[in-house]
Protein backbone atom coordinates (compact mmCIF):
# COMPACT_ATOMS: atom_id res chain seq x y z
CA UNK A 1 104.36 -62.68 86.18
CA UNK A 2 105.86 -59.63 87.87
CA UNK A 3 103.89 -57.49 85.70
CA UNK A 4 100.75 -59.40 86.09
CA UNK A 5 101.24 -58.96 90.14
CA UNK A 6 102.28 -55.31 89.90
CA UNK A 7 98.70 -54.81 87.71
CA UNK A 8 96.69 -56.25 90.81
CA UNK A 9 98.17 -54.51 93.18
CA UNK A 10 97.63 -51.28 91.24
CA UNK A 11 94.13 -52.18 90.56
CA UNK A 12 93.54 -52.90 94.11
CA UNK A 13 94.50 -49.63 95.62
CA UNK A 14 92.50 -48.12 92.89
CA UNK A 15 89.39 -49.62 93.88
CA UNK A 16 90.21 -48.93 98.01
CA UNK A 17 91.10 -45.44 96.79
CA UNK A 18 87.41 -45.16 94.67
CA UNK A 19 84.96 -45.31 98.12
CA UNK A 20 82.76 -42.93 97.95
CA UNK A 21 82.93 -39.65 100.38
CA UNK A 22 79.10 -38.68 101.82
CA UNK A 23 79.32 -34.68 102.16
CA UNK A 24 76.85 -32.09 102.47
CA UNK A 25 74.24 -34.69 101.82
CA UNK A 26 70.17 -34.48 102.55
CA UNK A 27 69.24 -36.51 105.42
CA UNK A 28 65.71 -37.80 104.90
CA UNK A 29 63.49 -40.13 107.00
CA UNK A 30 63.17 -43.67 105.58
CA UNK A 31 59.20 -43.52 105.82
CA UNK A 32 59.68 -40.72 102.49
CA UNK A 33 63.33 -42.32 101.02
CA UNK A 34 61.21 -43.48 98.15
CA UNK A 35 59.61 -40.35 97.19
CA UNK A 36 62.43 -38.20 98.44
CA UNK A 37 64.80 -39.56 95.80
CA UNK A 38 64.16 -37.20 93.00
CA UNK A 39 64.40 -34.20 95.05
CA UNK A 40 66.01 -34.95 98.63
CA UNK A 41 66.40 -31.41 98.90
CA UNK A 42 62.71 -30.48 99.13
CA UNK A 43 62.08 -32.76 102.07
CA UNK A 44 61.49 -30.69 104.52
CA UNK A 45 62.20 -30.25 108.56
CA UNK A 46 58.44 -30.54 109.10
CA UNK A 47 58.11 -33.96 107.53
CA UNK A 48 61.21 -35.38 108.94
CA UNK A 49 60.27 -34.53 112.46
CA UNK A 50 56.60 -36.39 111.91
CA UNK A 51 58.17 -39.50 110.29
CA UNK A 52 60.73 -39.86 112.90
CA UNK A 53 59.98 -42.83 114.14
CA UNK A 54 61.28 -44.10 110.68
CA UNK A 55 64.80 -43.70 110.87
CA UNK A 56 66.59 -41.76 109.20
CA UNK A 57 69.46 -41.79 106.00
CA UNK A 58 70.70 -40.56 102.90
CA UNK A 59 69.75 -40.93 99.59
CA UNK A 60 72.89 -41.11 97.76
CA UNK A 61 73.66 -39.96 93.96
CA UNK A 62 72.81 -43.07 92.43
CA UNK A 63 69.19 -43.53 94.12
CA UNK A 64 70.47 -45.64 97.29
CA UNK A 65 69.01 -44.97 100.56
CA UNK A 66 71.26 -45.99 103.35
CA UNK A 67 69.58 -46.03 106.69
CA UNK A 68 71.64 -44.51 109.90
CA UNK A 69 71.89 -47.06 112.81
CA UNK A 70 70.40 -46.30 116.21
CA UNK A 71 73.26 -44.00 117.51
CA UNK A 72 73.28 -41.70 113.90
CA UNK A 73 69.33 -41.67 114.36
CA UNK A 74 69.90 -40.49 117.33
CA UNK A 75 72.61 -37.89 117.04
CA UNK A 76 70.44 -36.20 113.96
CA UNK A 77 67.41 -36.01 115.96
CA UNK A 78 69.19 -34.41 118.35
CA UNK A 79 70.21 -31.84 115.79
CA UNK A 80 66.84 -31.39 114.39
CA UNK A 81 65.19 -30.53 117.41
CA UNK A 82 67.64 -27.89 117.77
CA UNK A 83 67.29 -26.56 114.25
CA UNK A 84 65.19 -24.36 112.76
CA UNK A 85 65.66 -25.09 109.43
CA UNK A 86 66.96 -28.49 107.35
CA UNK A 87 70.12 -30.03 108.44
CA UNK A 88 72.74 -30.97 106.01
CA UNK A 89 74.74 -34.02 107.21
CA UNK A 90 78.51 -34.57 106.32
CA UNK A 91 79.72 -37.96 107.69
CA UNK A 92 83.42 -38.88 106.41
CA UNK A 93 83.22 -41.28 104.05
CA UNK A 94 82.09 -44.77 103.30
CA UNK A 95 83.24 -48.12 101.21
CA UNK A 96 80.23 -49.61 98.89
């Protein structure tokens, strides 16, 4: 029993320890997160700023988009208008 307890609490940290970390991803507008998936990196500053009104995310490694709330849209806009050339976004990190 004591090892059977000591196993699930191991396992359990090693799952909380396994979230995934989100740096020096592609942000992409959700209007192109479909067709953006194969090669975030080629989305470019041009098409982001015309399909603003989309949203905005990342596409992770696996395929997934996940969509920033208001406040991120917000706060990367920002950045893009400043920019002159992509912006690479590195939030901390996230559970799945």
């Amino acid at each position: 029993m004591r090892k059977a307890i000591g196993m699930a609490l191991l396992l359990g940290v090693s799952a909380f320890a396994a979230a995934e970390d989100f740096n020096n991803v592609v942000v992409v507008d959700k209007a192109c997160s479909q067709k953006a998936k194969t090669n975030p990196d080629a989305h470019t500053r041009a098409c982001a700023m015309g399909c603003k009104d989309s949203g905005f995310g990342i596409v992770t490694a696996d395929g997934k988009f996940i969509k920033f709330d208001k406040a991120g849209d917000e706060k990367f806009m920002s950045q893009l208008k400043d920019s002159k050339t992509t912006i690479t976004c590195a939030p901390t990190s996230a559970a799945r």
